[in-house]
C-alpha atoms as a PDB file:
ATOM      1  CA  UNK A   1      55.641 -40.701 -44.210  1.00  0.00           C
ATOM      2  CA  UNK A   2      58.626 -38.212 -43.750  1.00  0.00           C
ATOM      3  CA  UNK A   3      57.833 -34.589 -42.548  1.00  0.00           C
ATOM      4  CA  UNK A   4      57.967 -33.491 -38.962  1.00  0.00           C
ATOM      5  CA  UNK A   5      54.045 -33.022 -37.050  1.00  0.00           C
ATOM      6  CA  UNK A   6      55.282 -28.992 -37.496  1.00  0.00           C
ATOM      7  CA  UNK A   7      55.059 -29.847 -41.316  1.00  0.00           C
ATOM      8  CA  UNK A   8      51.547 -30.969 -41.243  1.00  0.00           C
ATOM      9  CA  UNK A   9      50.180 -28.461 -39.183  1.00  0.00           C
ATOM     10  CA  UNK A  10      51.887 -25.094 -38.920  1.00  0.00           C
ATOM     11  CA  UNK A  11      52.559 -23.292 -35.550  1.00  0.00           C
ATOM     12  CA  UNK A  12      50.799 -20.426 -36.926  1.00  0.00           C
ATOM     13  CA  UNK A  13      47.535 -22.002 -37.162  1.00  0.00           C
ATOM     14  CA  UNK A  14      47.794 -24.550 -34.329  1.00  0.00           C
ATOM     15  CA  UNK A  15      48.571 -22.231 -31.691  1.00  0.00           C
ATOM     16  CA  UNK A  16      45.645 -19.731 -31.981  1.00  0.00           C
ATOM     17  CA  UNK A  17      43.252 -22.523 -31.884  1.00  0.00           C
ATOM     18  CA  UNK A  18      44.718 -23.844 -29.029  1.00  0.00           C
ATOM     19  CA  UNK A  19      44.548 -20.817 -27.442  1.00  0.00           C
ATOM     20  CA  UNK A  20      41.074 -20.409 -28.665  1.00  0.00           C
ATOM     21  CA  UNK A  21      40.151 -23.542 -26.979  1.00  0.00           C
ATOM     22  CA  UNK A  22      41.865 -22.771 -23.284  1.00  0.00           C
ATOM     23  CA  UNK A  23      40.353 -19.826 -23.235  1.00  0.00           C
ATOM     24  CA  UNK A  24      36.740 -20.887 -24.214  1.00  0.00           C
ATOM     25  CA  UNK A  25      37.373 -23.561 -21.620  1.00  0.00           C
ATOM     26  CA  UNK A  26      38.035 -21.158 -18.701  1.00  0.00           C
ATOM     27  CA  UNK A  27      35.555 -19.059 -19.728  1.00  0.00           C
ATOM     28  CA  UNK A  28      33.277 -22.076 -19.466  1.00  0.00           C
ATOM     29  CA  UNK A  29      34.313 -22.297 -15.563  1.00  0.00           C
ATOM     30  CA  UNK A  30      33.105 -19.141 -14.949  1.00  0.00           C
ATOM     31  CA  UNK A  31      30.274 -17.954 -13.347  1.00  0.00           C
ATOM     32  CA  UNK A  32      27.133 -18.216 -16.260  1.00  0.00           C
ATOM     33  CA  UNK A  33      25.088 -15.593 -16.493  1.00  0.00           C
ATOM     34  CA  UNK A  34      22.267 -16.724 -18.666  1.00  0.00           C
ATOM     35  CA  UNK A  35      18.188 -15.388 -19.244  1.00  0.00           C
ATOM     36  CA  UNK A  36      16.087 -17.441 -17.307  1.00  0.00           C
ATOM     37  CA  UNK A  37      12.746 -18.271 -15.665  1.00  0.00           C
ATOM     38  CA  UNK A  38      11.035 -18.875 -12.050  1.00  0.00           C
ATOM     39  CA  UNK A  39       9.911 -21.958 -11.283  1.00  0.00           C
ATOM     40  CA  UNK A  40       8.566 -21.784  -7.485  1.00  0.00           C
ATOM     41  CA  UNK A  41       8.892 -19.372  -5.106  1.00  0.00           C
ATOM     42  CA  UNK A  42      10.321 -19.455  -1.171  1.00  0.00           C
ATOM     43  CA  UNK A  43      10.162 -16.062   0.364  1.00  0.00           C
ATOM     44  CA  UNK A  44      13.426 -14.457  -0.933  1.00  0.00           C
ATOM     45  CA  UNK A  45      14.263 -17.397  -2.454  1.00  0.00           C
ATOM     46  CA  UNK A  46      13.580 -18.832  -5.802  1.00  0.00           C
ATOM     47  CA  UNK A  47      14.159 -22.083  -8.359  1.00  0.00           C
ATOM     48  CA  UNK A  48      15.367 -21.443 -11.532  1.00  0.00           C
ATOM     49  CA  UNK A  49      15.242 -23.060 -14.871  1.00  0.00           C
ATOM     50  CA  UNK A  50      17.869 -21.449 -17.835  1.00  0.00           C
ATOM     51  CA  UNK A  51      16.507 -20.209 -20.799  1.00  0.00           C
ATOM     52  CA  UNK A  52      18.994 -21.273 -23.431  1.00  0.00           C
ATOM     53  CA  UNK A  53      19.719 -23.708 -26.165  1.00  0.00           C
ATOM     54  CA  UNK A  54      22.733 -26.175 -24.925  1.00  0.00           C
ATOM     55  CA  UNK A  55      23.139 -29.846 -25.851  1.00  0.00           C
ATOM     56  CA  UNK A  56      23.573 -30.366 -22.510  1.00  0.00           C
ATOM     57  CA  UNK A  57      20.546 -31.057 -19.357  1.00  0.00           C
ATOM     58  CA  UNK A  58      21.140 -27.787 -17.885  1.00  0.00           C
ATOM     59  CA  UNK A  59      19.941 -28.062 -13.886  1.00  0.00           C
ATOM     60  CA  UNK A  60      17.315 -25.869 -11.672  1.00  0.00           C
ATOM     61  CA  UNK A  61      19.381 -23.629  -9.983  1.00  0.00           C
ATOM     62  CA  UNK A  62      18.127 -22.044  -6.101  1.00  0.00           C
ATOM     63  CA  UNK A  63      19.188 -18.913  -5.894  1.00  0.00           C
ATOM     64  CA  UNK A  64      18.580 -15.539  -4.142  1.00  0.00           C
ATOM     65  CA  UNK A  65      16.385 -13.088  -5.871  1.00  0.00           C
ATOM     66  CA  UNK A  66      18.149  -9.623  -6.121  1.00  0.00           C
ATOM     67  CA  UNK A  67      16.201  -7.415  -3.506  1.00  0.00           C
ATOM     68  CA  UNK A  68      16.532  -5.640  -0.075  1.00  0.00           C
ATOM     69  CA  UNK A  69      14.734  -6.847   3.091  1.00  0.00           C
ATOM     70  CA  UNK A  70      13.221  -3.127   2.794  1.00  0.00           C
ATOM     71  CA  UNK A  71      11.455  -3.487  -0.444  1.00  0.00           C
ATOM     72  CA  UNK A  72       9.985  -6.865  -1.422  1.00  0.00           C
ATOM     73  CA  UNK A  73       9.062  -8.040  -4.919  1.00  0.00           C
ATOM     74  CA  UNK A  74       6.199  -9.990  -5.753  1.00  0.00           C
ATOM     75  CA  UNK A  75       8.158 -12.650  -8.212  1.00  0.00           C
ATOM     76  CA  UNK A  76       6.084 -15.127  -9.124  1.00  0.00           C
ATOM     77  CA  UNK A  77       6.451 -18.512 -10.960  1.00  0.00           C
ATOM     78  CA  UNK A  78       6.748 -17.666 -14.293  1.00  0.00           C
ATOM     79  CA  UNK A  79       8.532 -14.175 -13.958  1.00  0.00           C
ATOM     80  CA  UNK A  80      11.834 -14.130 -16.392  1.00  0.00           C
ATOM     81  CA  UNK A  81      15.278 -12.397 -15.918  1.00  0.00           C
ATOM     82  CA  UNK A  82      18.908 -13.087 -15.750  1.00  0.00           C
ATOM     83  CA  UNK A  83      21.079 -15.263 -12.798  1.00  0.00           C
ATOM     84  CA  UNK A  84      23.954 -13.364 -11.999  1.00  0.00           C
ATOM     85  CA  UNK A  85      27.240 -14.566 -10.793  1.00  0.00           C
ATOM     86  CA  UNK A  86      29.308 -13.687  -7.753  1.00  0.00           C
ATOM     87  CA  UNK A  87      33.030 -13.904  -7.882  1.00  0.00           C
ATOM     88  CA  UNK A  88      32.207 -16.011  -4.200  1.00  0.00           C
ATOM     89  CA  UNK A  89      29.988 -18.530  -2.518  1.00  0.00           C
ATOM     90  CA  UNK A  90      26.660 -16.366  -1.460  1.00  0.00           C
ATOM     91  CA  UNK A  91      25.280 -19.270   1.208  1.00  0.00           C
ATOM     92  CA  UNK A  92      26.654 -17.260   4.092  1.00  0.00           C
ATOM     93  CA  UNK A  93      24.666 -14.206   3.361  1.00  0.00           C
ATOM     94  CA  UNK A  94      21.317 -15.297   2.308  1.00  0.00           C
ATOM     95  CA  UNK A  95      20.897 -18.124   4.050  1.00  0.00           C
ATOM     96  CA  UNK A  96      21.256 -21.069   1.651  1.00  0.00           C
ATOM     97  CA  UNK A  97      24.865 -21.616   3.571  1.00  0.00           C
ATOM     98  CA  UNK A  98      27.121 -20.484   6.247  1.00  0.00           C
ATOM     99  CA  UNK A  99      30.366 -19.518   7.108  1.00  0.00           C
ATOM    100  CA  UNK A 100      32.539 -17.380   5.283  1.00  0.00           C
ATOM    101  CA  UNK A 101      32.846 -17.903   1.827  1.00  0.00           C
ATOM    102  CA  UNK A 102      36.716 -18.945   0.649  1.00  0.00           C
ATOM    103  CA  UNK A 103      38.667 -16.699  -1.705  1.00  0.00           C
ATOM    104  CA  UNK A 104      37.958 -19.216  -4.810  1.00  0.00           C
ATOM    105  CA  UNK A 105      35.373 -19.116  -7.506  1.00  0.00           C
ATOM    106  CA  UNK A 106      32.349 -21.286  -6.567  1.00  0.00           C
ATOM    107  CA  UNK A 107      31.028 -23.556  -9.523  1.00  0.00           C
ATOM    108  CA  UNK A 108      30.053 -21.700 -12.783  1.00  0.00           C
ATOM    109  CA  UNK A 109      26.520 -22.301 -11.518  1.00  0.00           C
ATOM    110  CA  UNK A 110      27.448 -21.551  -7.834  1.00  0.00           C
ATOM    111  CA  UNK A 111      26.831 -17.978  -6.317  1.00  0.00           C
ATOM    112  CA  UNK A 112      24.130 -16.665  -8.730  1.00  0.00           C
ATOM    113  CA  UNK A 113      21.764 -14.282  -8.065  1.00  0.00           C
ATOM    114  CA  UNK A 114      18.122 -13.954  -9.860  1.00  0.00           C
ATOM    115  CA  UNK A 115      17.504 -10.589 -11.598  1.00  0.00           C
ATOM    116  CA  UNK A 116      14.173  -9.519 -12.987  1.00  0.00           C
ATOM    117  CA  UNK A 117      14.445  -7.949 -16.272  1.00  0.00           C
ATOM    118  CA  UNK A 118      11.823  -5.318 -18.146  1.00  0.00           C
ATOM    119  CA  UNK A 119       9.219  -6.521 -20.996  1.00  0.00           C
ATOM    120  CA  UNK A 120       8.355  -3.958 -24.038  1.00  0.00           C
ATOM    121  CA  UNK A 121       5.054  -6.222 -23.230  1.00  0.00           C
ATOM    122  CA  UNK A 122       4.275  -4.481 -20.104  1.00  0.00           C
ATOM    123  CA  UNK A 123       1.587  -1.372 -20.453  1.00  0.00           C
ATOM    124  CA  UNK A 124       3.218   1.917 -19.586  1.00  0.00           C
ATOM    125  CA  UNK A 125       1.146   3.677 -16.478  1.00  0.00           C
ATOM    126  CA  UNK A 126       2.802   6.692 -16.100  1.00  0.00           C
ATOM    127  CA  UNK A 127       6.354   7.423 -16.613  1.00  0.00           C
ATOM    128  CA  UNK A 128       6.844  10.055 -14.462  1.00  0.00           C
ATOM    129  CA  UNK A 129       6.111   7.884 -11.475  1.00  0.00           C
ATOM    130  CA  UNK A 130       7.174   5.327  -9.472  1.00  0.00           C
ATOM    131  CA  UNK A 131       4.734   2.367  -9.789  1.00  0.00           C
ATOM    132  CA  UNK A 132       4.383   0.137  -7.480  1.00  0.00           C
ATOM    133  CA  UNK A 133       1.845  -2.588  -8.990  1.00  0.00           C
ATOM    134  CA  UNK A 134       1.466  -6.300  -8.496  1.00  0.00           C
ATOM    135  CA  UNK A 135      -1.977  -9.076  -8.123  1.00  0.00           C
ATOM    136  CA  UNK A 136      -2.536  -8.328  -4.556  1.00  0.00           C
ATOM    137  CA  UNK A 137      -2.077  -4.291  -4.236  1.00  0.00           C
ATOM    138  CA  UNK A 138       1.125  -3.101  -2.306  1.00  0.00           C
ATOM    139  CA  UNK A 139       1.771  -3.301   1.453  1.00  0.00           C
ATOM    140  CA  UNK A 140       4.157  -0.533   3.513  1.00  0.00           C
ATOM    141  CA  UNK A 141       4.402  -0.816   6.943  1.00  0.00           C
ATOM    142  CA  UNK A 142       6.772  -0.677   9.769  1.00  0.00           C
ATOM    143  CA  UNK A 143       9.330  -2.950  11.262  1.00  0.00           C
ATOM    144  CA  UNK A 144       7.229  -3.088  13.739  1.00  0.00           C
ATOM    145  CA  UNK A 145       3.898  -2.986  12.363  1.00  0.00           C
ATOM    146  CA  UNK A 146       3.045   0.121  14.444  1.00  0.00           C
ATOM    147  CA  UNK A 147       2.191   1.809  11.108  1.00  0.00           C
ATOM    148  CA  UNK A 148       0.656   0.102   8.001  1.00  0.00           C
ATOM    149  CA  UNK A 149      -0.885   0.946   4.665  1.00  0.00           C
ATOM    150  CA  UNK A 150      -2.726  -1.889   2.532  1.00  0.00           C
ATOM    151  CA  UNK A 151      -3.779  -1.065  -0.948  1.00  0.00           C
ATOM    152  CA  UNK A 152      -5.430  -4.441  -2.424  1.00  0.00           C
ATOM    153  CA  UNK A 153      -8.475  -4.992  -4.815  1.00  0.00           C
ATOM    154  CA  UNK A 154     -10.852  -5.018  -1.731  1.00  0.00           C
ATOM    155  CA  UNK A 155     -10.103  -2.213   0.237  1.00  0.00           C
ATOM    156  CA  UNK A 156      -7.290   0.806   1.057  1.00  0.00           C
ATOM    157  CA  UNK A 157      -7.166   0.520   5.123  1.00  0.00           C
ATOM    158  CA  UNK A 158      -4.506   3.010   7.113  1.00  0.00           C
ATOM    159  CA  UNK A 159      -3.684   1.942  10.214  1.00  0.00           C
ATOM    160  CA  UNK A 160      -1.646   3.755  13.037  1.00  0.00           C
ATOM    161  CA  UNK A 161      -1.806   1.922  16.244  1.00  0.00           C
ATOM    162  CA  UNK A 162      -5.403   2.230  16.958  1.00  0.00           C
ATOM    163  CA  UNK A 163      -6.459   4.352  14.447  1.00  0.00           C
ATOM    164  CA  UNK A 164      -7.877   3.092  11.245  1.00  0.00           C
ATOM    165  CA  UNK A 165      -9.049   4.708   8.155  1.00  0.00           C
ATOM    166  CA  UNK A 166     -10.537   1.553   5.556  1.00  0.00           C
ATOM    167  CA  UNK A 167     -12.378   2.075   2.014  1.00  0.00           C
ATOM    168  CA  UNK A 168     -13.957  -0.322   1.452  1.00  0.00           C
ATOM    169  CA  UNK A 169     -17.457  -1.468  -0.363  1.00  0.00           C
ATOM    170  CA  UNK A 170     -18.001   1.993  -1.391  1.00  0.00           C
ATOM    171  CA  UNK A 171     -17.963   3.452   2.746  1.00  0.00           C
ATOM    172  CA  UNK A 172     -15.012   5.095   4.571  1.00  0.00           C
ATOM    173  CA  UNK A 173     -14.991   4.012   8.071  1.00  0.00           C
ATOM    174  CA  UNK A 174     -12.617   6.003  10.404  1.00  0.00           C
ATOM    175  CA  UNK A 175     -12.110   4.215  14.062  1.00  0.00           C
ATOM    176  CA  UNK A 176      -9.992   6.587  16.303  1.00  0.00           C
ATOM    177  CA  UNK A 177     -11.056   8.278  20.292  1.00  0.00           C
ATOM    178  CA  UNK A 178     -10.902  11.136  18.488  1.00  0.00           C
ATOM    179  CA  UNK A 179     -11.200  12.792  14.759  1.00  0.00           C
ATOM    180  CA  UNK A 180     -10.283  16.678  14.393  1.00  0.00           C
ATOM    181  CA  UNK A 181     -11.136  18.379  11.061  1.00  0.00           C
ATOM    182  CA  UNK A 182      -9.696  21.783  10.645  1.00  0.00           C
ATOM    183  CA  UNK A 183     -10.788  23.179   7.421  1.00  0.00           C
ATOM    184  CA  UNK A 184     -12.537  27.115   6.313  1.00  0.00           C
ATOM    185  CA  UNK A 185     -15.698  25.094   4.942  1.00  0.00           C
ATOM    186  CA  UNK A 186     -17.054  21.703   4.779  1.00  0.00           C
ATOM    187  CA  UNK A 187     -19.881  20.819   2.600  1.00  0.00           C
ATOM    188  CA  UNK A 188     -21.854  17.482   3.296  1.00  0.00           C
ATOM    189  CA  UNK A 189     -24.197  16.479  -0.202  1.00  0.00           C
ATOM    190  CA  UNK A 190     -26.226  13.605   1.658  1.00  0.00           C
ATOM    191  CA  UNK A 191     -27.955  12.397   4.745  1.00  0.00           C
ATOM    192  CA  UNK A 192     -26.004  12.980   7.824  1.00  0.00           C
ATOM    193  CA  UNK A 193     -26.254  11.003  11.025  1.00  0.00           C
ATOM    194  CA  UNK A 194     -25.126  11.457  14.239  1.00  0.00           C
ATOM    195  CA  UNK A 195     -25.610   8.557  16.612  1.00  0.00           C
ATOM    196  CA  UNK A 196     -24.159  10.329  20.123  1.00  0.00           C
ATOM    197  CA  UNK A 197     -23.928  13.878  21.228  1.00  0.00           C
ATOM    198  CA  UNK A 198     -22.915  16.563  19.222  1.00  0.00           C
ATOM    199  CA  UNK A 199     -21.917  19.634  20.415  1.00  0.00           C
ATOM    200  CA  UNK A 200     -21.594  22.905  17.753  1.00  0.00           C
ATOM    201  CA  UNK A 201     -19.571  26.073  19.036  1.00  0.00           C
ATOM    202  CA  UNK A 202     -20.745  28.158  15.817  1.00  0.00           C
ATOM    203  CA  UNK A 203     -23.653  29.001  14.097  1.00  0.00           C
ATOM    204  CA  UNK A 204     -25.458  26.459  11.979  1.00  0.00           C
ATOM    205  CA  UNK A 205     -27.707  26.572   9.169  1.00  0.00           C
ATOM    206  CA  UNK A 206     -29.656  23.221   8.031  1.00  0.00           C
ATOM    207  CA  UNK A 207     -31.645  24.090   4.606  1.00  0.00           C
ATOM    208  CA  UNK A 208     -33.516  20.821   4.598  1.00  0.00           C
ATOM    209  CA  UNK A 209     -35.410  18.868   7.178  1.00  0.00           C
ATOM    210  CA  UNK A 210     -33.511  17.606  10.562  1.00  0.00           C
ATOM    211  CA  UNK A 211     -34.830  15.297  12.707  1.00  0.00           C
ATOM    212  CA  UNK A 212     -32.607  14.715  16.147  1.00  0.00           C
ATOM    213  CA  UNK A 213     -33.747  12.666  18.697  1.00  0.00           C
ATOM    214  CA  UNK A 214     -31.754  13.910  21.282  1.00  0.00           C
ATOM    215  CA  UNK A 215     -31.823  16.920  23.514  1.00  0.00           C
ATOM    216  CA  UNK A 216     -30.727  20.389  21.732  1.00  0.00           C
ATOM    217  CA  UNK A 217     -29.536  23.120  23.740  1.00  0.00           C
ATOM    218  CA  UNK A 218     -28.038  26.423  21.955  1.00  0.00           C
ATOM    219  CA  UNK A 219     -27.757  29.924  22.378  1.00  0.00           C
ATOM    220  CA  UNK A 220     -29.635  31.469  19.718  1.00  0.00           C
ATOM    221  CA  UNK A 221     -32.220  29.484  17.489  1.00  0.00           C
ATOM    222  CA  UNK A 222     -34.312  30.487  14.440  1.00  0.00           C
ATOM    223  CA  UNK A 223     -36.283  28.393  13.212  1.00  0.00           C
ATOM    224  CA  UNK A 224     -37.767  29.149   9.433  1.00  0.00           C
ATOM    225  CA  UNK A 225     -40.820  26.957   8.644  1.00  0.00           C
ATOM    226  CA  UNK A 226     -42.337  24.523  10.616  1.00  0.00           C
ATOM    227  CA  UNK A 227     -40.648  23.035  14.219  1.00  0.00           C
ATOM    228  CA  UNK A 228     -41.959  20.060  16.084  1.00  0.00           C
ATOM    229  CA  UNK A 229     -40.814  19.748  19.380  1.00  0.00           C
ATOM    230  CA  UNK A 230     -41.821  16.888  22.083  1.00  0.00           C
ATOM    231  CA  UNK A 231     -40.257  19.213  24.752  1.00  0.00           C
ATOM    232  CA  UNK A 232     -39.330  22.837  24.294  1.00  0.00           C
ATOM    233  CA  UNK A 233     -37.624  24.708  27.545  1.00  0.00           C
ATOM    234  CA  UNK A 234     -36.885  28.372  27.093  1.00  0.00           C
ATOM    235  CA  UNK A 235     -34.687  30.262  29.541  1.00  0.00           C
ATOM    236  CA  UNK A 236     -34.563  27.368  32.074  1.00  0.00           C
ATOM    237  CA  UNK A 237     -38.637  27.517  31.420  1.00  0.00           C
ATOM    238  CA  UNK A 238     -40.963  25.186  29.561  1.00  0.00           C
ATOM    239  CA  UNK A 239     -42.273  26.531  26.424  1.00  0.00           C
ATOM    240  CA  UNK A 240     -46.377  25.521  27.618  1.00  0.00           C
ATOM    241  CA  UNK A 241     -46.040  27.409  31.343  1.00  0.00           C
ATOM    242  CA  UNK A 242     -42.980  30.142  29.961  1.00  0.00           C
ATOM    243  CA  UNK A 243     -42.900  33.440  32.109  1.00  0.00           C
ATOM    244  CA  UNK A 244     -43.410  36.828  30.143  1.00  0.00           C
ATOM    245  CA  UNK A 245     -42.763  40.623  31.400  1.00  0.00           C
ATOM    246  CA  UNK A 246     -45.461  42.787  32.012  1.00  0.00           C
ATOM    247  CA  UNK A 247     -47.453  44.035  29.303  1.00  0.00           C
ATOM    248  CA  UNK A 248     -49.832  43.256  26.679  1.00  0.00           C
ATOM    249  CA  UNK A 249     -50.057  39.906  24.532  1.00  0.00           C
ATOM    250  CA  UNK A 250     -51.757  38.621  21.336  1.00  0.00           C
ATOM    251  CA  UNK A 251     -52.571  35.248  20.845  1.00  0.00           C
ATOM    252  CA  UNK A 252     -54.508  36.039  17.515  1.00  0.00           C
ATOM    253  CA  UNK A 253     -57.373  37.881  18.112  1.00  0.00           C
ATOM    254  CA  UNK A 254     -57.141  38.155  21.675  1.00  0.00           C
ATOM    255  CA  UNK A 255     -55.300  40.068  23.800  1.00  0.00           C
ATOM    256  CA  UNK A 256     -53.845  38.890  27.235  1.00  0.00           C
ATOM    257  CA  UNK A 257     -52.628  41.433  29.773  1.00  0.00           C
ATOM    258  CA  UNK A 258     -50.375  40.626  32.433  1.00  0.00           C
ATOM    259  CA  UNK A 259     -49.528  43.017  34.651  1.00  0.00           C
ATOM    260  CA  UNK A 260     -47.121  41.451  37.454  1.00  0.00           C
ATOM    261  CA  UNK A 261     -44.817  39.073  34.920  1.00  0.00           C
ATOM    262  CA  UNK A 262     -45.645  35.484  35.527  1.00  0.00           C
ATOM    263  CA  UNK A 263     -46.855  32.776  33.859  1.00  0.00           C
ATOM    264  CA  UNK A 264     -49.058  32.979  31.018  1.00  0.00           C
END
């Protein structure tokens, strides 16, 4: 056949496919940054599966999940996003390497990064505020565990070296050497009870029964209905030998005159 290989197929329609071709090629090299899903879980760390359609056996990827040391995610197996890729070799920072990484592109499937994306699945809670929600509650605490709040599905416990404030079952316990309340009024709907000394600088008013089993010792005390006593000492005196001043006494019917102030 005559006719040169330019004959048969034009420069102007060779070329661009060419072209086409290198640069689907290179782009092929690059980093890919394709949807996919956890498969386990290793601290920061996670295994990867892609989520795409390829003719191809696509491998798990490890790969750092896309977080601070200061905030932790709860990814789980399961979770879906997107692996991002560096322009570098990550091992050196996160673990899964070391050294410094060289000035050349790692493997299109080198130096990716796992992302978490959003759902249109997920309930909205409130969005005016930040949510911080996952199967076990939410954890903050200190580097060095001096301070610590848990919020889980059993309890909320506070703790601040050795003070602790826990919910839990429906009671608040509070363990501390010492609890101050400052507040203009306190109201109490319930039983109250003390197990220890209590001391009260003010006045107080109980408008249902109190028992205490303990000694009481105050200034001033009115007592409106019935009192039951086991020992009663008045002015440094007990109540069944008490002193009185001179003068003239009824004891119901009777009257009992003492003249000098003494016992009566």
């Amino acid at each position: 056949m005559s006719g040169s290989i330019n004959t048969k197929k034009p420069l102007n329609t060779s070329l661009p496919r060419a072209m086409r071709e290198r640069i689907l090629d290179g782009k092929f090299i690059d980093g890919q940054e394709w949807p996919c899903t956890v498969v386990s879980v290793a601290g920061a760390i996670v295994t990867i599966t892609f989520n795409v359609a390829s003719e191809f056996t696509l491998p798990q990827v490890i790969c750092p999940i896309a977080e601070s040391r200061y905030v932790r995610l709860p990814i789980r197996a399961g979770d879906q996003g997107v692996a991002m890729a560096a322009t570098a070799r990550l091992g050196g920072v996160t673990g899964l390497g070391a050294g410094l990484a060289p000035i050349s592109e790692p493997s299109n499937l080198g130096g990716l990064v796992f992302v978490p994306l959003g759902n249109k699945a997920w309930s909205t809670i409130d969005p005016d505020a930040v949510v911080i929600q996952a199967p076990n509650g939410s954890k903050i605490l200190t580097d060095n565990g001096a301070s610590e709040i848990i919020v889980d599905t059993n309890q909320v416990k506070i703790t601040q070296g050795d003070v602790t404030v826990e919910i839990t079952g429906g009671v608040v316990t509070v363990t501390a050497d010492h609890v101050v309340v400052n507040a203009t009024d306190s109201t109490f709907n319930g039983d109250v009870i003390v197990n220890g000394d209590a001391t009260i600088s003010g006045n107080l008013s109980v408008g249902v029964n109190a028992a205490v089993a303990g000694a009481v010792s105050c200034a001033t005390m009115a007592c409106v209905g019935l009192g039951s006593f086991g020992s009663l000492t008045i002015g440094g005196h007990p109540y069944l030998g008490h002193i009185h001043s001179a003068g003239t006494y009824h004891a119901g019917s009777t009257q009992i005159i003492n003249q000098s102030g003494g016992v009566v």
